[in-house]
Protein backbone atom coordinates (compact mmCIF):
# COMPACT_ATOMS: atom_id res chain seq x y z
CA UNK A 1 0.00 0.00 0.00
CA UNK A 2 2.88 2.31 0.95
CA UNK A 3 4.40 1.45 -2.30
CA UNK A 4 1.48 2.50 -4.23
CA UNK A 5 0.86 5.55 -2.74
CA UNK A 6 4.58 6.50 -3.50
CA UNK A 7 3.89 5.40 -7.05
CA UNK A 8 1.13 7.54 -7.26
CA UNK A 9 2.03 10.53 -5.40
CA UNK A 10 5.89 10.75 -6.97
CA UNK A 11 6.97 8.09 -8.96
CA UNK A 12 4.14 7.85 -11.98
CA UNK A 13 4.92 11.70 -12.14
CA UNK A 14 8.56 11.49 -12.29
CA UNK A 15 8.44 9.00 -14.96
CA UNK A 16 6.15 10.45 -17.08
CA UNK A 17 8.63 13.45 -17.11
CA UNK A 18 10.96 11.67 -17.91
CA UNK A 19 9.48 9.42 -20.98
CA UNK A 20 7.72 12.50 -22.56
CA UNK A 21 11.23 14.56 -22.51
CA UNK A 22 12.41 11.37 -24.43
CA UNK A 23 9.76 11.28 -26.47
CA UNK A 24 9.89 14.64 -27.72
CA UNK A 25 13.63 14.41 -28.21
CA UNK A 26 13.38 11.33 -30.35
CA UNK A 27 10.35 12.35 -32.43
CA UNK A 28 11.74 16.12 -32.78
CA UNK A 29 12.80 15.65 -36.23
CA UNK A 30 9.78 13.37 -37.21
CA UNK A 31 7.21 15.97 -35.26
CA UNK A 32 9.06 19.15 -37.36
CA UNK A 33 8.35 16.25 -40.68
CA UNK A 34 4.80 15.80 -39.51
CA UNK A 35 4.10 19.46 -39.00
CA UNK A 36 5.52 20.83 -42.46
CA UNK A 37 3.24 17.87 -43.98
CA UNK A 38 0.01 19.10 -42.32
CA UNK A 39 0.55 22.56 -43.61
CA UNK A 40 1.54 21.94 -47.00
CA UNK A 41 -1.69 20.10 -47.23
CA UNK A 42 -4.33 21.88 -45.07
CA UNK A 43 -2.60 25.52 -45.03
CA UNK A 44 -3.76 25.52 -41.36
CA UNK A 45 -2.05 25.33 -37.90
CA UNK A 46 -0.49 22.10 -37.87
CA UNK A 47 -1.47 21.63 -34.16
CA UNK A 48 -4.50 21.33 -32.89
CA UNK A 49 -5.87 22.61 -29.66
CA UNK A 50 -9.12 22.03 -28.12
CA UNK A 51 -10.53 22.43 -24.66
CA UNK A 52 -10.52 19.12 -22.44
CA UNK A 53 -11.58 18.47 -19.35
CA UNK A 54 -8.93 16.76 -16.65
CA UNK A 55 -8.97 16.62 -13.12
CA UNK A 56 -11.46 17.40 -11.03
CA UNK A 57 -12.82 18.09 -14.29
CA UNK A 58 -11.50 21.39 -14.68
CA UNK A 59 -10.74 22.37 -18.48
CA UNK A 60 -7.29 22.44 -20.37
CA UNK A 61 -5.87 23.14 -23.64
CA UNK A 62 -4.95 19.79 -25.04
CA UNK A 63 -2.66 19.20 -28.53
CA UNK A 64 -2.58 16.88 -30.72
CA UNK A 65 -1.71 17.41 -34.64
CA UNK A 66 -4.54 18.49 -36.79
CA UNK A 67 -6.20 15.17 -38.64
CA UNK A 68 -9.17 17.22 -39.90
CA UNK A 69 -10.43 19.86 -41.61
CA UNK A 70 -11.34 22.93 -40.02
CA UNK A 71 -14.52 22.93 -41.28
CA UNK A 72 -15.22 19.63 -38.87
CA UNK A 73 -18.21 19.96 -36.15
CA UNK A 74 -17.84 19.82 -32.63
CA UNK A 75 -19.68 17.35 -31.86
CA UNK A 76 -19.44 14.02 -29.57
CA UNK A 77 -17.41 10.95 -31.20
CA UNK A 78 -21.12 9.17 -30.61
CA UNK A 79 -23.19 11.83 -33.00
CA UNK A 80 -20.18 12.00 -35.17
CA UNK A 81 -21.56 9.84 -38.28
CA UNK A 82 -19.45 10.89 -41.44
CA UNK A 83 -16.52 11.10 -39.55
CA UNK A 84 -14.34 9.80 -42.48
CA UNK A 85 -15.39 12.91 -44.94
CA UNK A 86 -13.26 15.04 -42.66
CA UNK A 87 -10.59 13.08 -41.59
CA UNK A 88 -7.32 14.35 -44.56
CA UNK A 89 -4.88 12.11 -45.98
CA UNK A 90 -2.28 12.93 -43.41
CA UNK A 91 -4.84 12.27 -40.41
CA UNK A 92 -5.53 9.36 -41.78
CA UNK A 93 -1.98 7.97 -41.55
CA UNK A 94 -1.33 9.52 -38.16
CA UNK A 95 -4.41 8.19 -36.49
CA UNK A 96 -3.39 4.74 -37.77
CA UNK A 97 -0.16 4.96 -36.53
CA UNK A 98 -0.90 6.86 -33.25
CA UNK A 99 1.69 9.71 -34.17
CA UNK A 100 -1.57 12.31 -34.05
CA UNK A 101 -0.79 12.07 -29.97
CA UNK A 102 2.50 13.11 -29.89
CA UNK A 103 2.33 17.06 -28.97
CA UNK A 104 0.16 15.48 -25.92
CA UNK A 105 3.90 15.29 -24.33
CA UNK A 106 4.09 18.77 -23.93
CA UNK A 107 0.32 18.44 -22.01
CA UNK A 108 2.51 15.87 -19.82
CA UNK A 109 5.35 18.33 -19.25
CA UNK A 110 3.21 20.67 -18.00
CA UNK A 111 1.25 18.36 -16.03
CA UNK A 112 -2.21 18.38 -17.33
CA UNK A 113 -1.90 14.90 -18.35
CA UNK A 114 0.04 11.46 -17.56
CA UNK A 115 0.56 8.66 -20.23
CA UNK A 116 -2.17 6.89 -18.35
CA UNK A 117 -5.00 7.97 -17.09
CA UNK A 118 -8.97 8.54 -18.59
CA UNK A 119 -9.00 10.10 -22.11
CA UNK A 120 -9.67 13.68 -21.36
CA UNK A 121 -13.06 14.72 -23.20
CA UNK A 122 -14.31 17.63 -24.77
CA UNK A 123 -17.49 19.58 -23.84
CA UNK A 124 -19.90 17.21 -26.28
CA UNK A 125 -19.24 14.82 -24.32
CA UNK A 126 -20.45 15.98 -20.82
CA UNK A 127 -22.89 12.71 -20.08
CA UNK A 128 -19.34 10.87 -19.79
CA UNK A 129 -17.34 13.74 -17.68
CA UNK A 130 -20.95 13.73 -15.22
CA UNK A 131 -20.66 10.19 -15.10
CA UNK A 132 -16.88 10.03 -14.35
CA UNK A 133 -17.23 12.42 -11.55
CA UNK A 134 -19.81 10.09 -10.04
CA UNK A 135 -17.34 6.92 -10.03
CA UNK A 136 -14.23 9.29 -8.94
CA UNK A 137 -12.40 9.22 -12.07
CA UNK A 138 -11.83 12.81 -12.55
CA UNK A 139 -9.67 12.51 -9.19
CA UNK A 140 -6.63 11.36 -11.52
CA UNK A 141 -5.13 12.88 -14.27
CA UNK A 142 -6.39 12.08 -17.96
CA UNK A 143 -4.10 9.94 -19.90
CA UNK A 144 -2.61 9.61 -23.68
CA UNK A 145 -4.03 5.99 -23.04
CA UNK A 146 -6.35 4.65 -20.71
CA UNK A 147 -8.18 1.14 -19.32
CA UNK A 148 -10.94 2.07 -21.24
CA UNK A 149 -8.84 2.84 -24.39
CA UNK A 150 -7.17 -0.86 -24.38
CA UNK A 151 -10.63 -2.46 -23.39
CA UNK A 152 -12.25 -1.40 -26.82
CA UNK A 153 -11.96 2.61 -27.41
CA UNK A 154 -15.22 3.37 -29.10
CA UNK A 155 -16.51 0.22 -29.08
CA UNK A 156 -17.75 0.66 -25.78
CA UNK A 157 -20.69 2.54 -24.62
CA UNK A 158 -20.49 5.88 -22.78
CA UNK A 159 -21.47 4.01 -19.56
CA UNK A 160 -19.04 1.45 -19.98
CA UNK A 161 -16.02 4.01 -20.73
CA UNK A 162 -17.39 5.51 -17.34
CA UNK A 163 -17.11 2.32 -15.10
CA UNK A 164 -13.52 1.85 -17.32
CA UNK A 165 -12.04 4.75 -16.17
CA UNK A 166 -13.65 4.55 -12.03
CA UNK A 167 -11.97 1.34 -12.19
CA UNK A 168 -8.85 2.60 -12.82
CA UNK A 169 -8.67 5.16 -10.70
CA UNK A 170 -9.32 2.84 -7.77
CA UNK A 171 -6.18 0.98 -8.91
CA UNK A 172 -3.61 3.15 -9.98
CA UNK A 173 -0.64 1.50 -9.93
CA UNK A 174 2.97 0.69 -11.27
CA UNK A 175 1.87 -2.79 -12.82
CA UNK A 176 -1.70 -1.33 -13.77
CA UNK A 177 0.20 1.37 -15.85
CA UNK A 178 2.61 -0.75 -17.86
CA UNK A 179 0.43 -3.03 -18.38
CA UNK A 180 -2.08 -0.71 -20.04
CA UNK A 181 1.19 1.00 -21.90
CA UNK A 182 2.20 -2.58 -23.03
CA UNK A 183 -1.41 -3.47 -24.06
CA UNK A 184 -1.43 0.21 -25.92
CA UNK A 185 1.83 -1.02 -27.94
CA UNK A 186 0.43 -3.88 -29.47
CA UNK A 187 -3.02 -2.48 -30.46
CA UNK A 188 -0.80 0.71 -31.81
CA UNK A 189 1.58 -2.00 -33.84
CA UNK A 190 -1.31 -4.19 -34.91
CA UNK A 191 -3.50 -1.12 -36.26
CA UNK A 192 -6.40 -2.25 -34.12
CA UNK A 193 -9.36 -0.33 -32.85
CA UNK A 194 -7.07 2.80 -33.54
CA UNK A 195 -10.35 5.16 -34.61
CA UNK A 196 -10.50 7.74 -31.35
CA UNK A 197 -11.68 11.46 -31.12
């Protein structure tokens, strides 16, 4: 127990400082690639920022490079129908390959985020964020990836996401976390149940 509450007080925080500074070194050149890319094609800010809500649901500027138009409504990934029509060429490939999340390092630098942790939402999606508070999972930070993320992303009903994400919260731990970051890898390398908002 005292173990876990070090984990979660010190340790989880120290190393996600220390894997998104890694991160961002390797992937500088490949982020500066990615960037140029998403210009030349959409002529529009190559990062995207939109409101979130974290812990203790309180909102933050999250960033992750644009995949879609700017034309694209805000509206939740469940009322979000033709989803496909806005998604460019370039999102395409970075959603498949995951690289769309990498600016979310900086969010970890700065501490509005951990690599795991409860996908933070947007305002569309405030059923989920009322239904998180209830089951105490806007007491941890939101993550890149999440228990509800390697349990079936979208598949998964708004309810379900809920309990997903109370669950972990309950049980963050050292073992939890890697294991969800391990279980992330493979669904990132096999290409599966990649769509997310």
């Amino acid at each position: 127990m005292i173990g876990q509450r070090l984990y979660q007080k010190l340790i989880k925080r120290m190393l996600d400082c220390i894997f998104a500074s890694l991160l961002l070194v390797i992937f500088s050149l490949p982020m500066i690639v990615i960037a140029g890319t998403i210009w030349l094609v959409t002529h529009e800010n190559p990062i995207f920022k939109q409101t979130r809500f974290g812990r203790h649901s309180q909102p933050f500027e999250v960033y992750k490079f644009r995949t879609m138009v700017g034309s694209t409504p805000l509206v939740s990934h469940q009322d979000f129908h033709n989803r496909d029509a806005y998604v460019t060429t370039v999102g395409k490939f970075l959603r498949r390959t995951s690289l769309d999340e990498l600016p979310q390092c900086f969010n970890v630098l700065r501490g509005e985020m951990s690599f795991v942790g409860p996908r933070p939402l947007a305002a569309s999606d405030m059923a989920v964020i009322e239904k998180r508070k209830v089951l105490g999972a806007d007491r941890v930070l939101p993550g890149i990836t999440g228990l509800a993320q390697v349990s079936g992303r979208n598949n998964v009903s708004d309810c379900q996401k809920a309990k997903y994400d109370g669950t972990y919260a309950k049980q963050v731990s050292f073992t939890h976390d890697a294991s969800i970051v391990g279980a992330t890898l493979i669904k990132v390398l096999q290409q599966s149940d990649i769509d997310k908002a």
